[in-house]
Structure formats: structure tokens, C-alpha cells
Protein backbone atom coordinates (compact mmCIF):
# COMPACT_ATOMS: atom_id res chain seq x y z
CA UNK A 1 0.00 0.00 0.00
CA UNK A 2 0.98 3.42 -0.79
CA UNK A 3 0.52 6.89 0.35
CA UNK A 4 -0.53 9.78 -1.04
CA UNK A 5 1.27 13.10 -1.40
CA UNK A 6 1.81 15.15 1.49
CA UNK A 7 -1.50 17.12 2.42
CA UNK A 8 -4.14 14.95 1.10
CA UNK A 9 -6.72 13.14 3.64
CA UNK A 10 -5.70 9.64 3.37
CA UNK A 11 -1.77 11.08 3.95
CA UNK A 12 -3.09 13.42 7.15
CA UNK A 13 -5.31 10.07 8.10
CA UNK A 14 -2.33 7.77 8.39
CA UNK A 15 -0.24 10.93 9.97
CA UNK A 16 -2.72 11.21 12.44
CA UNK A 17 -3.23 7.21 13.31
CA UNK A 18 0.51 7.04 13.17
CA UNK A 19 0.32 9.67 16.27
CA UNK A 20 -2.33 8.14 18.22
CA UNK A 21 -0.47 4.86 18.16
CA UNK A 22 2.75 5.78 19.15
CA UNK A 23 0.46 8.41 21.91
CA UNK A 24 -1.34 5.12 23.27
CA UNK A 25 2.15 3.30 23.23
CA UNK A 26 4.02 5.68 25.10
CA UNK A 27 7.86 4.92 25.74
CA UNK A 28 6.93 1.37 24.59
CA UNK A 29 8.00 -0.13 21.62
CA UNK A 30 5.51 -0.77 18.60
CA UNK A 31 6.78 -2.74 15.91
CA UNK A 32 6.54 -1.53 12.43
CA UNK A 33 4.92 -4.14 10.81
CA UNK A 34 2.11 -3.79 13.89
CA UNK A 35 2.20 0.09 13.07
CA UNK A 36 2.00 -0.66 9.05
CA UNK A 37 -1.19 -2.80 9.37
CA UNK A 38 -2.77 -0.97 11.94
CA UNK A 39 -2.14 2.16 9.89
CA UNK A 40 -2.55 0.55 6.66
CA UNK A 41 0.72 2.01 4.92
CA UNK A 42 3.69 0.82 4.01
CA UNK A 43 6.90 0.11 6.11
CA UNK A 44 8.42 2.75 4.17
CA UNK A 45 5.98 5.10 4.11
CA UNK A 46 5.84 4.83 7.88
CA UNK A 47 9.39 5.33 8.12
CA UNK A 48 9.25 8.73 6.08
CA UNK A 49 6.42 9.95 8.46
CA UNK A 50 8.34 8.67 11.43
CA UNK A 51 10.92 11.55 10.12
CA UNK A 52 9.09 13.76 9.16
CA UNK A 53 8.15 13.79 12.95
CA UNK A 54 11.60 14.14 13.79
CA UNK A 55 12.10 17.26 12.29
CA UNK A 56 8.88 19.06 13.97
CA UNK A 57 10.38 18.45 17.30
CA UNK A 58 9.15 14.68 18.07
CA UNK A 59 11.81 12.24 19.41
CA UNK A 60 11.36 8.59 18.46
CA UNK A 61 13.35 5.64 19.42
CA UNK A 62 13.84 3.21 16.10
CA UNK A 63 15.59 -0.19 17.84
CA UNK A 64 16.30 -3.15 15.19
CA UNK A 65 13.08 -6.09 16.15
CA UNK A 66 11.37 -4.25 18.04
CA UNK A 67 10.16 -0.77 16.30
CA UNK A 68 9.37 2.09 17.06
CA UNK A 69 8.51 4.32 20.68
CA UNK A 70 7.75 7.80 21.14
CA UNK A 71 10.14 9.30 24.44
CA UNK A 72 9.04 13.01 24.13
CA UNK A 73 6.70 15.23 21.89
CA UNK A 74 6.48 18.60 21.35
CA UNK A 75 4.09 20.99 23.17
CA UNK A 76 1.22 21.19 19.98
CA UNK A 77 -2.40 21.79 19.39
CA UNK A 78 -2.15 20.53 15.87
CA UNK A 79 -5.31 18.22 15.34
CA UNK A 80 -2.78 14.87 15.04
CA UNK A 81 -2.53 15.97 18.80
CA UNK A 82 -5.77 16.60 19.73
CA UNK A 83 -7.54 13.55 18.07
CA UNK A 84 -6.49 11.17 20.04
CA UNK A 85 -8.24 12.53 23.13
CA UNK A 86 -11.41 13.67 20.99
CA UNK A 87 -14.66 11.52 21.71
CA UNK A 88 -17.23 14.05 19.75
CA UNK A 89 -19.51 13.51 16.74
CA UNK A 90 -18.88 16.73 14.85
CA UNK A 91 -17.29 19.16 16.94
CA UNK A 92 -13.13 19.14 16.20
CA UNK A 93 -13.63 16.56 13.45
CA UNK A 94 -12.84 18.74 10.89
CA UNK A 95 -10.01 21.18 11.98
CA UNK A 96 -7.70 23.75 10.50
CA UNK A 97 -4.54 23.90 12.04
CA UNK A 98 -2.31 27.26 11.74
CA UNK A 99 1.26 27.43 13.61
CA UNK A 100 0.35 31.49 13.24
CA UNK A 101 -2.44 33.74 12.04
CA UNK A 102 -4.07 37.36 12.42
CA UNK A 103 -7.37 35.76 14.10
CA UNK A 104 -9.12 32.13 14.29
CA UNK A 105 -12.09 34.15 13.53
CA UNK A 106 -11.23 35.50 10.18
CA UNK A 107 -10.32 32.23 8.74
CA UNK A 108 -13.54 31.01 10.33
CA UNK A 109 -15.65 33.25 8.84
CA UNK A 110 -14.09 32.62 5.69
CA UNK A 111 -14.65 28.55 5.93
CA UNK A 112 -18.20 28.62 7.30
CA UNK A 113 -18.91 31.09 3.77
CA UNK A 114 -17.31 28.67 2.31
CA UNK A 115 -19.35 25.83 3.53
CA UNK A 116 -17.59 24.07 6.25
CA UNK A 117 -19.76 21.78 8.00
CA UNK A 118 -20.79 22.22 11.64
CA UNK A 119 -18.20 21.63 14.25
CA UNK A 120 -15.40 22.41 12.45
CA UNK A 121 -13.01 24.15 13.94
CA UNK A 122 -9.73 26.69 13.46
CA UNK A 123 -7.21 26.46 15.86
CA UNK A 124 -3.79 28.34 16.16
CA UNK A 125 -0.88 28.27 17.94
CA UNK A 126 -0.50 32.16 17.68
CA UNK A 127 -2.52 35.08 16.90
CA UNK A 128 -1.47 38.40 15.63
CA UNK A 129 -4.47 40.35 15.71
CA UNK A 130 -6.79 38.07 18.45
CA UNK A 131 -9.82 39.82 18.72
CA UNK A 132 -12.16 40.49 22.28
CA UNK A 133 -15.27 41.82 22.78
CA UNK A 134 -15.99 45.62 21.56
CA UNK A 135 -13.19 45.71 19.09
CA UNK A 136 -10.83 45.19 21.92
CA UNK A 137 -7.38 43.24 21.08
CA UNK A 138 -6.23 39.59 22.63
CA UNK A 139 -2.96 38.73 24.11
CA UNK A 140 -2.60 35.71 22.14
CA UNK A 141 1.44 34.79 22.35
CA UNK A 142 2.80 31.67 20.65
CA UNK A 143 2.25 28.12 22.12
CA UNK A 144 0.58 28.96 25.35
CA UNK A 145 -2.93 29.10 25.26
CA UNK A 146 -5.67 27.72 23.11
CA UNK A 147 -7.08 30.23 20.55
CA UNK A 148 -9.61 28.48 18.26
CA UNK A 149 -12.71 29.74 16.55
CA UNK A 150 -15.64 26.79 16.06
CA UNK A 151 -18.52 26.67 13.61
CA UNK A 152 -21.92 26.39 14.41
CA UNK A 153 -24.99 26.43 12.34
CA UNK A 154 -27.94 26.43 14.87
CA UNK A 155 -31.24 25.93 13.33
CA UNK A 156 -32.64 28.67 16.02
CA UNK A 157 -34.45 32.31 15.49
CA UNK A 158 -32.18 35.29 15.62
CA UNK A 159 -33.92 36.19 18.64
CA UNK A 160 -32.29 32.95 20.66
CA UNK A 161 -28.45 33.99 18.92
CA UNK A 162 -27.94 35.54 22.61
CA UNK A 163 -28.02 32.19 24.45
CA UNK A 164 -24.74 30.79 22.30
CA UNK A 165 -22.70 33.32 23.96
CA UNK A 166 -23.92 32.11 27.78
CA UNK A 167 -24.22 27.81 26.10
CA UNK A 168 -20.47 28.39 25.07
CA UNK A 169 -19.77 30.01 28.68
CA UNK A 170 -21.21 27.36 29.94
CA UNK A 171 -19.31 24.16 28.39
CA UNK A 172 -16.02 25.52 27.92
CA UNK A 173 -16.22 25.88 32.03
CA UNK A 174 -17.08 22.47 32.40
CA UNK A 175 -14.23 21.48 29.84
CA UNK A 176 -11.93 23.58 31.74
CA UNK A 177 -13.07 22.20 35.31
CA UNK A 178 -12.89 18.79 34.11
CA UNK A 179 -8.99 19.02 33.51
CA UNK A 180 -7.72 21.49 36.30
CA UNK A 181 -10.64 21.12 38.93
CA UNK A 182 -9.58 24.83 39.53
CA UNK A 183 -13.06 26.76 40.66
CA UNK A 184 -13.68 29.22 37.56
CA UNK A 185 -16.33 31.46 37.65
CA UNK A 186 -18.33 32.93 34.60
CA UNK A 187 -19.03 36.60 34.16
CA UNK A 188 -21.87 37.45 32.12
CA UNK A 189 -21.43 37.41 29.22
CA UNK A 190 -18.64 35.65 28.16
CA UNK A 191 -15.64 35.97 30.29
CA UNK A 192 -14.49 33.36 32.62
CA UNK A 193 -12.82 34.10 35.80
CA UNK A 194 -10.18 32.65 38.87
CA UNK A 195 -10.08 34.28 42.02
CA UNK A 196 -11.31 37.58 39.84
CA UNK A 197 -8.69 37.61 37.21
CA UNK A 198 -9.68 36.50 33.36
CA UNK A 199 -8.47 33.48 32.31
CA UNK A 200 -10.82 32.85 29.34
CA UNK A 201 -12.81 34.96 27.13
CA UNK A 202 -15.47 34.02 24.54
CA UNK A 203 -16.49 36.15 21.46
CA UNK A 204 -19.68 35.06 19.42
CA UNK A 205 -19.89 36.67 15.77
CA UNK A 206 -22.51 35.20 13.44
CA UNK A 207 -24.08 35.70 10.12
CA UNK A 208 -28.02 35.77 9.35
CA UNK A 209 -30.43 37.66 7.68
CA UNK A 210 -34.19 38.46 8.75
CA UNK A 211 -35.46 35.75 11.17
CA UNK A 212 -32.34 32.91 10.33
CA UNK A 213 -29.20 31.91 11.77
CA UNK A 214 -26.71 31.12 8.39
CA UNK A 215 -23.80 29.99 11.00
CA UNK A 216 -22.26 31.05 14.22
CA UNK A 217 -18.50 31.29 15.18
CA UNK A 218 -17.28 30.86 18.59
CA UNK A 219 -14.09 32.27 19.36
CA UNK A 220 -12.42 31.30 22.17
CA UNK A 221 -8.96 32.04 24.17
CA UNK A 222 -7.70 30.86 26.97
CA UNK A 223 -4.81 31.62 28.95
CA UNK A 224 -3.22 27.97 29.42
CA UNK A 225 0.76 27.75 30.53
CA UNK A 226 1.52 31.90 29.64
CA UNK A 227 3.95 33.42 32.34
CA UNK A 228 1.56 36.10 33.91
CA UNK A 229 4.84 38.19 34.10
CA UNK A 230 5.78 38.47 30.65
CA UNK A 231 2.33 39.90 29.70
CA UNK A 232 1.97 43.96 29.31
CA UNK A 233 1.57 45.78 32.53
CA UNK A 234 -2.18 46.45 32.18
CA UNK A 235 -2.86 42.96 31.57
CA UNK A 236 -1.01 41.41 34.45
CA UNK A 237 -3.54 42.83 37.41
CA UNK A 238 -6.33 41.63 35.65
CA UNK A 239 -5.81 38.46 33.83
CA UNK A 240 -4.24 34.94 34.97
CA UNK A 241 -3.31 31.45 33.52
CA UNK A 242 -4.02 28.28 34.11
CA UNK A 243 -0.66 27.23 34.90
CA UNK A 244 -0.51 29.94 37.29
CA UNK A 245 -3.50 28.79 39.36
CA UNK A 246 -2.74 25.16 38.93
CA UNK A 247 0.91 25.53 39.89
CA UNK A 248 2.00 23.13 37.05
CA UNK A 249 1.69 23.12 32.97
CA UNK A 250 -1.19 22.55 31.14
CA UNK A 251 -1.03 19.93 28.39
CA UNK A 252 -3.52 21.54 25.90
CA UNK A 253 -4.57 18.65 23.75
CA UNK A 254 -6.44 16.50 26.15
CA UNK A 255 -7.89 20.28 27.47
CA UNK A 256 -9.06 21.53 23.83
CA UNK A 257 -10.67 17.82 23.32
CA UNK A 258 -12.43 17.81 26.94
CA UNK A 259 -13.73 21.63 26.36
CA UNK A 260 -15.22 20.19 22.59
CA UNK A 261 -16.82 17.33 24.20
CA UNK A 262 -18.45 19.68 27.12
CA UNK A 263 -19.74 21.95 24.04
CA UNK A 264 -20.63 19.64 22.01
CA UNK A 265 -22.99 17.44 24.92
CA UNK A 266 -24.65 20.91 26.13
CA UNK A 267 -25.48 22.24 22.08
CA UNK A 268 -27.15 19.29 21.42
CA UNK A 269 -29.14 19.16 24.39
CA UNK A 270 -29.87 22.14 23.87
CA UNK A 271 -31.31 22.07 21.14
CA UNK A 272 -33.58 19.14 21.88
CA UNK A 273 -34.60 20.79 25.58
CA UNK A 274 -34.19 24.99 25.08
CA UNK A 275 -32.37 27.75 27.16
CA UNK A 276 -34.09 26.58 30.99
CA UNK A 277 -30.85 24.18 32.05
CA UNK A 278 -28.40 26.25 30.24
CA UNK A 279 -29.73 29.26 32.27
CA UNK A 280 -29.86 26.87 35.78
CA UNK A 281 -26.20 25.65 34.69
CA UNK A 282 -24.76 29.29 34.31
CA UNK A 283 -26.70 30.64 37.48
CA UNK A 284 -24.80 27.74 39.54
CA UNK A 285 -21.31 28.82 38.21
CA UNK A 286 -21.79 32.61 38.06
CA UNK A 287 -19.63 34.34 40.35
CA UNK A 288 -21.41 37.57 40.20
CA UNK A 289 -25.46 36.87 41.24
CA UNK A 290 -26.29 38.40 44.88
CA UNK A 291 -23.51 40.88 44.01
CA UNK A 292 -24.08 45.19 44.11
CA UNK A 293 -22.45 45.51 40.24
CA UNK A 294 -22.27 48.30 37.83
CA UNK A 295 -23.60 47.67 34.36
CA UNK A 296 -22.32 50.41 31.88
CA UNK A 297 -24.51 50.35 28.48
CA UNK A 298 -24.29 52.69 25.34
CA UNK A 299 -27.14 54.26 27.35
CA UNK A 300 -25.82 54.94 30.67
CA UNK A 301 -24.91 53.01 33.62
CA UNK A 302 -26.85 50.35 35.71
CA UNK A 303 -25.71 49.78 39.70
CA UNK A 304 -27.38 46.89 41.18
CA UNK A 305 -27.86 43.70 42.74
CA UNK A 306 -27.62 40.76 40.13
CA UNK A 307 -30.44 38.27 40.40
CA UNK A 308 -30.80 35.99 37.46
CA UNK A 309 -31.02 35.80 33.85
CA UNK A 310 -34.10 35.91 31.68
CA UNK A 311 -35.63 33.56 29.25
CA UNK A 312 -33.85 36.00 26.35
CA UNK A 313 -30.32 36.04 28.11
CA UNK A 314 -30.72 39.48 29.50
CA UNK A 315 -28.95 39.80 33.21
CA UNK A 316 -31.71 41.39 35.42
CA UNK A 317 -30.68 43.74 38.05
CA UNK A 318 -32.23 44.55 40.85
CA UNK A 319 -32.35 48.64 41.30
CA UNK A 320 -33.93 51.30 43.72
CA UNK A 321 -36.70 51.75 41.03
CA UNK A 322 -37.34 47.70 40.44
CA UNK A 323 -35.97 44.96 38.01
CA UNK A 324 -33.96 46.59 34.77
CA UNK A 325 -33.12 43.91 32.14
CA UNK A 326 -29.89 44.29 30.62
CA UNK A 327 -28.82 42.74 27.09
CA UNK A 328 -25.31 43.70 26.31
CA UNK A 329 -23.12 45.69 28.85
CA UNK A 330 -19.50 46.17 30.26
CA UNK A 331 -19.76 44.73 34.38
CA UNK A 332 -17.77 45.99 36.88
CA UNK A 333 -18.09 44.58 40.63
CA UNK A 334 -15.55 43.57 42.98
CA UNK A 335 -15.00 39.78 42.51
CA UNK A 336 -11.91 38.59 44.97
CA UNK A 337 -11.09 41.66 45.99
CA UNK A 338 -10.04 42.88 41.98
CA UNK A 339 -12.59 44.61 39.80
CA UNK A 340 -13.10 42.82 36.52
């Protein structure tokens, strides 16, 4: 059997089985003729793979009758690193992997015009231009966090887009508590929290026109294993890592597969079930309900007590004149002692 040229599916297929064997037979040996019919290439080709491997960083043992064993590999989010741990249906099945790029979300956008399915996902190692909330910018540096942009396309109402932003707050939490146990709190909208300090924001963009949803992007970032004192000086009061909090790296494949699985479970439910548990699930993880907070709108400024969330989304407030609904607004309040 031979292999393709470099970049076609069946060539990125047998890349990526090649990986998750020598992954699931760590620092043990795997002979090639096991590897070449489990793979379903030839010796050779496996051997040119094997150094191809090599030369991205990977370090693998070849020992005369007996094979092949992986000692170390290279800190990557490239999907030959991430399938392995993936257990989805759609979501990360379909990925587009770039070492650098201005935004996840351009190239998104781009791909879901295009027609990717939904589910499929951009992920980078670095961003240029990462993009927050309000035009703001993203700290994005090179190989420690997870910056990826996924494709949805919700059969919902326009009037329901709002819930995708507090559904993605949602799951990525669980995905993130899942892997650290670390106790992260969600900020309405879209930012996630530690101890009051940002460790994850969440942007949703989408395209539609009158009542219908065409598709949905979801960017996310996460601060995984970045040293909080290499950041810019107005960043490092307000924003944390993983690592930091943990006390130890992060290995980011098993984290983005956990975080897809999380979103991909609570999207489909729901869209069988509706907003009701997504609002119960965020309500239990916000750290800001009960709390005197300060929503500033393009129409002026809302100080409060948070109570809940509405059937629409909206965050209702509690004022000296009754309940105000808010839909889109900067909060301030004084979460651990920092304001975020």
C-alpha cells in the first residue's frame, strides 16, 4: 500500500493514526509491521512519516526487532494531537490547524462562507491580531494558550443567537473544570474568571439575515501555561493562567478535546430541551449573582444587585426603582477583591 502526497486526507489520516499509536504506546515499543497494518501504509511510508516527525520536534526511538517508541513530543495543538483525546460527533472533526495567524475568527468566517460543515473548527498556535469583545485586542502569544474559533450552524431564530454566547460560557467551564478542577467562575457574558482575574474569554460573531441563523463562530482564548509576568503591565492585574493557578503546565490537547466534548454534549441538548438548564447551569457557576455591580450600556450606567437571567439572556438587576433587564453591557463589581 501506498501513500498519497503530502497534504491529502488519506496522507493526514495515516499521519494522524501514526500519532495516536505511538500516543497510546508511550515509551513502549511498537513494531513496524504492527504500526504498518494498523495504519494501513507501508513500512516505508511509515518510516518517512516517522521523520518527518523528527524534524517538527518529536523524538522517536527506532531499535532493530522491536520498532518504534515515542520518548518526548512537542508541546502542539495541531489536530494529530488533539484527536487522540477527541470523543465528539462533529465538533473538532474537521479542523484547521495554523502554527500562526491574524485571528481564528477570520479564517472562520471565511470557511463557514465557504461551507464548512458544523463543528469544524480553526485552531492556532498564535494570533497576531486576536480579537475580544468591543473591538478590543487579545494577548494571544505563541504556544501557550488555546485560541480556536468553532462553527456552528444552529437551526434557532435570531432572537435565541444571545443564548450561544452564555451555552459556550457554559461548556467551555465544564471542559476547563474537568482538567484542572480549579473553581472558575463565569461573568456574564462571556468571560471566565479565577479568584477575579480573566483566564478565558469568549467572542460570538454570526451571520443571518431576517429571522435565520446562516452559521455562528465561537471564538475562544484561553490563557493555558503563559507566564503572567511576561504579559503587558495592564494585563497582568487583571488576567491569569491556568498554569498559574494550577501551579503546574497545562497539556492543551487532552484540554481543547475535553472543552469540545463539554460543548458539544450541552449544544445538542440544547437544542432538543431549550435555554431553561443552560440558564440553571450558568446561574450555579456565576460568580457575580447576589452581588451590588455596575452595568455600563451605550445608554448609561446600571448599579445593582444581580439576580438571574431571563428567558432572552438578559442579566436582570435589581435597582432602587425595580428589576432593569440588561442585554449587552460592560460589568464591573468587585469579585476577589479585583474589579473585573
Amino acid at each position: 500500500m501506498l501513500c498519497w502526497r503530502k497534504g491529502t486526507k488519506l496522507e493526514k489520516s495515516i499521519r494522524n493514526e501514526l500519532i495516536s499509536l505511538l500516543i497510546n504506546n508511550y515509551d513502549q515499543f511498537i513494531s513496524g509491521e504492527e504500526i504498518s497494518r494498523r495504519v494501513g501504509c507501508s513500512r516505508a511510508a511509515i518510516w518517512k512519516h516517522i521523520e518527518e516527525l523528527r524534524h517538527e520536534g518529536y523524538e522517536i526511538e527506532a531499535r532493530p526487532r522491536s520498532g518504534y517508541r515515542l520518548i518526548y513530543r512537542p508541546d502542539r495543538i495541531a489536530p494529530e494531537e488533539i484527536l487522540p483525546y477527541l470523543h465528539t460527533d462533529r465538533f473538532g472533526r474537521e479542523m484547521r490547524y495554523e502554527p500562526t495567524t491574524p485571528s481564528t475568527q477570520v479564517i472562520a468566517h471565511q470557511w463557514a462562507r465557504e461551507g464548512a460543515p458544523e463543528g469544524a473548527l480553526v485552531i492556532a498556535e498564535e494570533q497576531k491580531q486576536g480579537r475580544g469583545r468591543l473591538g478590543r485586542t487579545w494577548h494571544s502569544p505563541p504556544q501557550t494558550g488555546i485560541w480556536m474559533s468553532l462553527i456552528l450552524r444552529p437551526p434557532i431564530p435570531l432572537t435565541d443567537a444571545s443564548h450561544l454566547t452564555l451555552l459556550a460560557s457554559v461548556g467551555v467551564r465544564e471542559g476547563m473544570y474537568r482538567v484542572t478542577g480549579l473553581p472558575i467562575r463565569i461573568k456574564w457574558p462571556n468571560d471566565l474568571l479565577i479568584d477575579g482575574k480573566k483566564v478565558c474569554g469568549i467572542l460570538t460573531e454570526l451571520r443571518g439575515e431576517q429571522d435565520r441563523v446562516h452559521y455562528v463562530i465561537l471564538g475562544i482564548g484561553i490563557n493555558v501555561n503563559a507566564d503572567v509576568n511576561q504579559w503587558p503591565d495592564d494585563i497582568k492585574d487583571v488576567a491569569t493562567s491556568l498554569a498559574k493557578e494550577k501551579g503546574t503546565k497545562i497539556h492543551r490537547p487532552p484540554l481543547v478535546a475535553a472543552i469540545l466534548e463539554e460543548l458539544e454534549q450541552i449544544y445538542d441538548r440544547y437544542l432538543r430541551e431549550g435555554f431553561s438548564f443552560i440558564r440553571e447551569k450558568w446561574e450555579e457557576t456565576a460568580g457575580m449573582l447576589s452581588q451590588t455591580i455596575t452595568a455600563r450600556t451605550t445608554q448609561g450606567s446600571v448599579t445593582g444587585v444581580a439576580m438571574r437571567l431571563n428567558e432572552q439572556g438578559a442579566l436582570l438587576i435589581r435597582t432602587a426603582t425595580g428589576i432593569t433587564p440588561v442585554y449587552s453591557a460592560e460589568v464591573e463589581w468587585d469579585a476577589g477583591g479585583n474589579r473585573s
